[in-house]
Protein backbone atom coordinates (compact mmCIF):
# COMPACT_ATOMS: atom_id res chain seq x y z
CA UNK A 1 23.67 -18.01 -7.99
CA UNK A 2 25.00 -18.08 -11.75
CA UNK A 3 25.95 -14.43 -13.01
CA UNK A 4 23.18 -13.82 -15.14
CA UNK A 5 25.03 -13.70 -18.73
CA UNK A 6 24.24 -13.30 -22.50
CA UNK A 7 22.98 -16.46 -23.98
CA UNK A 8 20.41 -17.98 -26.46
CA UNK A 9 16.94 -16.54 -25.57
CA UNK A 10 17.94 -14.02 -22.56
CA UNK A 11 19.03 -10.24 -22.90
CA UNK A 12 19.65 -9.01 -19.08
CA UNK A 13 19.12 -5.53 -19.15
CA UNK A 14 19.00 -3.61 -16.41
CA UNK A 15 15.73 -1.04 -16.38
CA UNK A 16 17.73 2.01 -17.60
CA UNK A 17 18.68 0.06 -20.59
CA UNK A 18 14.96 -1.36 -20.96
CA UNK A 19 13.58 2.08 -20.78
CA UNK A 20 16.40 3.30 -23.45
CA UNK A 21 15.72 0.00 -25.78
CA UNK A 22 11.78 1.01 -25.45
CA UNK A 23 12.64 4.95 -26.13
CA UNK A 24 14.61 3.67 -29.05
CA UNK A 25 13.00 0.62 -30.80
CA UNK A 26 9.27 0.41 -29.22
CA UNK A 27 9.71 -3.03 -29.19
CA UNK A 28 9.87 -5.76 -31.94
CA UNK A 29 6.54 -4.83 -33.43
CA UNK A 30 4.85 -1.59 -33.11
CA UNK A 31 2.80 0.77 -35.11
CA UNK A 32 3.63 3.58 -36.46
CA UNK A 33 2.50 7.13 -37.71
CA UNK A 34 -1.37 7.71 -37.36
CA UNK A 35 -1.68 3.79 -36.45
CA UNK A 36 0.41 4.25 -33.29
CA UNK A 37 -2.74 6.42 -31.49
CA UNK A 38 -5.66 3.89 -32.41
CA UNK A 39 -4.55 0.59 -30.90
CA UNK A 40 -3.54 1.05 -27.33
CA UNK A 41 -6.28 1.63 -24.92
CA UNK A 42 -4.69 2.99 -21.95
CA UNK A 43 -1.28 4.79 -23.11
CA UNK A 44 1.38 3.84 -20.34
CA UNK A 45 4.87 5.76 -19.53
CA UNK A 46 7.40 4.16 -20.48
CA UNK A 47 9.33 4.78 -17.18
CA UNK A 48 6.32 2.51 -15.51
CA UNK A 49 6.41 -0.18 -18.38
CA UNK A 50 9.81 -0.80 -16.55
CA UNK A 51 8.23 -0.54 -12.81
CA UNK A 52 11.03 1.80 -11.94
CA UNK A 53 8.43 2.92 -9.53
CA UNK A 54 9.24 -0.81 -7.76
CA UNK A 55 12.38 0.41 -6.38
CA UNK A 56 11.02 3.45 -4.88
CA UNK A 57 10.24 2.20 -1.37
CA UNK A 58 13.16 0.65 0.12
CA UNK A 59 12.33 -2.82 0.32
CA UNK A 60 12.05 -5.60 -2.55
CA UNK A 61 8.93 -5.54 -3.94
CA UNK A 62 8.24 -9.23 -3.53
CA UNK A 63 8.17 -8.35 0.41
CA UNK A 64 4.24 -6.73 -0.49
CA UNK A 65 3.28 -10.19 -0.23
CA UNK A 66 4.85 -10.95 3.12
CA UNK A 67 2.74 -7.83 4.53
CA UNK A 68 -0.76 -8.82 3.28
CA UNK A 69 -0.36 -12.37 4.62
CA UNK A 70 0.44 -11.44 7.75
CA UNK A 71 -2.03 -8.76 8.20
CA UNK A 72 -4.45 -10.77 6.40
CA UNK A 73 -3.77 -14.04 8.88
CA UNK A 74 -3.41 -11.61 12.17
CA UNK A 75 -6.94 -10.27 11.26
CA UNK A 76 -8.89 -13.37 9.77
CA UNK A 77 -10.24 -10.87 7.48
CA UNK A 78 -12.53 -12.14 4.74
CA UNK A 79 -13.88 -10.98 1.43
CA UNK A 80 -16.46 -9.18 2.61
CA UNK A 81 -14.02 -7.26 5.07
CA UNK A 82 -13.33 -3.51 4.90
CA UNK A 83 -10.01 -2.18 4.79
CA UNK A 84 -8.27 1.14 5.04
CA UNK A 85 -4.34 1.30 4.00
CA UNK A 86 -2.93 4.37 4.80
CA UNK A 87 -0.25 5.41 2.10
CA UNK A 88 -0.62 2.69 0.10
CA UNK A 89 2.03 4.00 -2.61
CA UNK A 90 1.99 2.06 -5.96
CA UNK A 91 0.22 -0.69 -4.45
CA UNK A 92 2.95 -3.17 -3.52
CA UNK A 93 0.97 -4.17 -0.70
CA UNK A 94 -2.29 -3.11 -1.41
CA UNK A 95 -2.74 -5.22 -4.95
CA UNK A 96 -3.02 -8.36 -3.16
CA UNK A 97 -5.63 -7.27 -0.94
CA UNK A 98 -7.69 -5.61 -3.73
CA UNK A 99 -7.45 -8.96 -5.74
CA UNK A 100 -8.32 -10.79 -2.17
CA UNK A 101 -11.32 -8.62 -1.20
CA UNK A 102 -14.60 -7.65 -2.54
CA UNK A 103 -15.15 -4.74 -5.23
CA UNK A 104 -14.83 -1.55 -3.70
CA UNK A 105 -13.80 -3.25 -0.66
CA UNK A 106 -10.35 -1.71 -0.84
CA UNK A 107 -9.78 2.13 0.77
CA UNK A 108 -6.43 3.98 0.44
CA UNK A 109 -5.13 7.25 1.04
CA UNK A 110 -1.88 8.72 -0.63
CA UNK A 111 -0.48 11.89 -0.94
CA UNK A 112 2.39 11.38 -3.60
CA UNK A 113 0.92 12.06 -6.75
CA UNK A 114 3.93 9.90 -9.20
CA UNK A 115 2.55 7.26 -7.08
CA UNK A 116 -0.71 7.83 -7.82
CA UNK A 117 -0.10 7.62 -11.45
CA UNK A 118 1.99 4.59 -11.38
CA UNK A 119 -1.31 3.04 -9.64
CA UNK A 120 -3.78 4.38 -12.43
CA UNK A 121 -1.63 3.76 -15.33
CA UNK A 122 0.47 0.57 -14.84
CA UNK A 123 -0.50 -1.64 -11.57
CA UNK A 124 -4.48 -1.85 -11.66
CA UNK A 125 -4.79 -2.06 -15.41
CA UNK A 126 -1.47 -3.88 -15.88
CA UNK A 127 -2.51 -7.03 -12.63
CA UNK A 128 -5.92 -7.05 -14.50
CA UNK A 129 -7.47 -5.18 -10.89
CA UNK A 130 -9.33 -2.23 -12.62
CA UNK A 131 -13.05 -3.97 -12.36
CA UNK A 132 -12.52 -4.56 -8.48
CA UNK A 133 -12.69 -0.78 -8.24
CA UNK A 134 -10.87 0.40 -5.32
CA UNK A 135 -11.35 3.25 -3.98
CA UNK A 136 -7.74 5.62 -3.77
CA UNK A 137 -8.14 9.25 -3.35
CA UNK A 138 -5.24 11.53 -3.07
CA UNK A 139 -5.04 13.37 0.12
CA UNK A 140 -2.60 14.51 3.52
CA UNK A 141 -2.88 15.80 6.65
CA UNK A 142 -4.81 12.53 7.54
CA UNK A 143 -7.80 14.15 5.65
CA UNK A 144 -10.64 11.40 5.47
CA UNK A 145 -13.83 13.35 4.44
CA UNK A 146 -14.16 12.00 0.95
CA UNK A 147 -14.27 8.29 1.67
CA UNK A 148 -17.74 7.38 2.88
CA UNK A 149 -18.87 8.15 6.38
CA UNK A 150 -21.29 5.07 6.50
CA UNK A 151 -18.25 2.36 6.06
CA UNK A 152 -16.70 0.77 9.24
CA UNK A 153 -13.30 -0.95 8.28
CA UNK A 154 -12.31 -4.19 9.16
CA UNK A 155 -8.46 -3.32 8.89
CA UNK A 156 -6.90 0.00 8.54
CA UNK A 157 -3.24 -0.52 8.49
CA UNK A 158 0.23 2.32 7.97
CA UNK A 159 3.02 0.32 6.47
CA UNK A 160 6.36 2.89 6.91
CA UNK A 161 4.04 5.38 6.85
CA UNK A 162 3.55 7.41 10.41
CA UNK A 163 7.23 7.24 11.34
CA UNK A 164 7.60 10.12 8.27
CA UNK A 165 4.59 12.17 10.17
CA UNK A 166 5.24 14.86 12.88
CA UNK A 167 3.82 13.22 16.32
CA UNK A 168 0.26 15.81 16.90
CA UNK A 169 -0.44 14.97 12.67
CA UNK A 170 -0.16 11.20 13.72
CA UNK A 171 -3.11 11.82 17.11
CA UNK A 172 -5.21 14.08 14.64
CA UNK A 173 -5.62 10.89 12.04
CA UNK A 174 -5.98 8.29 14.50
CA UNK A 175 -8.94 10.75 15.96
CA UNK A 176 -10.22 10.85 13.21
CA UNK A 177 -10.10 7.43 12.30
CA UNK A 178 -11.32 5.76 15.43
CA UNK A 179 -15.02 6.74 14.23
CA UNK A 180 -14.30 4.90 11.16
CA UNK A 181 -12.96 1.17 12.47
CA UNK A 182 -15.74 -1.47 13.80
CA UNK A 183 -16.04 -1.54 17.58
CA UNK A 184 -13.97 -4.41 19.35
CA UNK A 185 -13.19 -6.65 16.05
CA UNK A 186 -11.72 -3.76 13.95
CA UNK A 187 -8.28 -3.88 14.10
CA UNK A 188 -5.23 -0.65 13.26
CA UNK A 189 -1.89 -1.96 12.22
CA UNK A 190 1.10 0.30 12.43
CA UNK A 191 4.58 -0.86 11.59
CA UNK A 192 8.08 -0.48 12.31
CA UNK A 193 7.40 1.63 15.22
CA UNK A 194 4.88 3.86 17.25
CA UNK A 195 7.10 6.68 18.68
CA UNK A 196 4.25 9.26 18.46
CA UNK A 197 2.95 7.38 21.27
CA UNK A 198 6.34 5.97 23.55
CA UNK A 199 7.82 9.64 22.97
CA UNK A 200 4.83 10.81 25.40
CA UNK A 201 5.72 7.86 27.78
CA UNK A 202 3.48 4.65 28.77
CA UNK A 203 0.89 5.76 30.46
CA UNK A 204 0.55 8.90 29.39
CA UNK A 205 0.66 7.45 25.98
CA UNK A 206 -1.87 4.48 27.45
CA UNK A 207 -4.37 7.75 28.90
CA UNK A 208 -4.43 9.16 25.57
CA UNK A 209 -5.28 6.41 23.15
CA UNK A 210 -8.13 5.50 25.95
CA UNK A 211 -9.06 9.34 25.45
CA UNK A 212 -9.89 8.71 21.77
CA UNK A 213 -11.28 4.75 22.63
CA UNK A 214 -8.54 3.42 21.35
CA UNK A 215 -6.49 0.30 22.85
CA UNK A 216 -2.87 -1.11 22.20
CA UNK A 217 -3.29 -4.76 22.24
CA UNK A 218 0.66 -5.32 21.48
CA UNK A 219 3.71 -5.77 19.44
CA UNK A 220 4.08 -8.42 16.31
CA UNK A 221 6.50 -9.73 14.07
CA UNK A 222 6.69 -11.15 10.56
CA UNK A 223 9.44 -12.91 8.92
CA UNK A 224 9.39 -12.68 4.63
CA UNK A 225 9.39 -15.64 2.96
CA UNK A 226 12.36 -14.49 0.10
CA UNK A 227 14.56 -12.79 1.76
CA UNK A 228 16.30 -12.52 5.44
CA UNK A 229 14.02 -9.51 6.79
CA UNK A 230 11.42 -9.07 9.20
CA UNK A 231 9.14 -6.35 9.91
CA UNK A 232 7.53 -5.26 13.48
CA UNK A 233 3.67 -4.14 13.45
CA UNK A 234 1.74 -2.52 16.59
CA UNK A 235 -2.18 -3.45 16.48
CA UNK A 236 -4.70 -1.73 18.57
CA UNK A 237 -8.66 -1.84 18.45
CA UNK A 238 -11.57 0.68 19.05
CA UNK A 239 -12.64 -0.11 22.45
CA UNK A 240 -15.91 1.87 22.68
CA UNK A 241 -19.31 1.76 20.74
């Protein structure tokens, strides 16, 4: 690939020097003085205009994509499906489901509150997903209480997320989500890997998910379409009424 170079029409500029050039000049056209407060609706950092917050996760951003395809494909999920991410950070995943499913169709849970505001403030109103209404509520310890007891999700799905979680915090969420995930057809994605569970050895680690009515149904893998990577997800399904 051609080093991407000064020339008629293109400026490469790296985010630091975007955010500097928008501290600085505000743009070719902008208001100023009493005008500046009366024409933007929804007053954005300028730190998110930039979508630093895309580099906070480890992997390319693009890769979001790569994820909701294959959990999409691995669960035949519709529209009309319910679905559950757990730390769903600034959305890089979770912005192609909430454009895929119904409104209000789309649960998360995050704890990270720069996240949070990255979500409110740049990605729903910025991808034009504010009107599909999704429900994200800040929370941790695997506290579900405020979403609503009557839904039963289709999906619920941990991208990077339990591997950061001390082992018992990991049992306590799954307990309590079990209750919340359709019998049978539901399905729980985990990725990368599920030590809480192989540090407590197979079957003892087989006894306890049966404890709760859960059931590992086995390992996946998922190759991304822009880049050579590939990411491992663990599925398992409520197997009691």
């Amino acid at each position: 690939m051609r080093e991407n170079l000064l020339r008629k029409g293109i400026n490469p500029r790296t985010r630091a020097q975007q955010l500097e050039d928008l501290r600085n000049y505000k743009g070719i056209s902008h208001y100023e003085g009493e005008e500046a407060d009366n024409h933007t609706a929804l007053p954005c950092p300028g730190g998110l205009l930039v979508e630093e917050h895309h580099s906070n996760y480890g992997e390319p951003w693009a890769g979001g994509r790569d994820v909701f395809e294959f959990l999409a494909e691995s669960t035949h999920i519709s529209p009309d499906a319910q679905v559950l991410e757990i730390g769903c950070g600034t959305l890089r995943v979770g912005a192609h489901f909430i454009r895929y499913l119904k409104t209000k169709h789309y649960h998360c849970l995050e704890r990270d509150e720069l996240s949070l505001m990255a979500v409110f403030r740049y990605e729903l109103p910025a991808q034009g997903l504010l009107h599909k209404r999704p429900l994200i509520v800040k929370g941790e310890d695997m506290e579900f209480s405020r979403f609503r007891s009557r839904v039963l999700y289709d999906l619920i799905y941990a991208s990077a997320v339990f591997l950061h979680m001390p082992d018992q915090l990991v049992w306590v969420g799954l307990e309590r989500l079990v209750g919340r995930l359709k019998p049978y057809d539901g399905r729980i994605f985990v990725s990368h890997n599920i030590k809480f569970c192989s540090r407590l050895g197979g079957d003892e680690c087989t006894r306890r998910l049966a404890s709760l009515g859960l059931e590992y149904l086995g390992k996946h893998t998922h190759d991304s379409l822009l880049f050579n990577h590939y990411e491992i997800w663990f599925e398992f399904r409520r197997s009691k009424d």
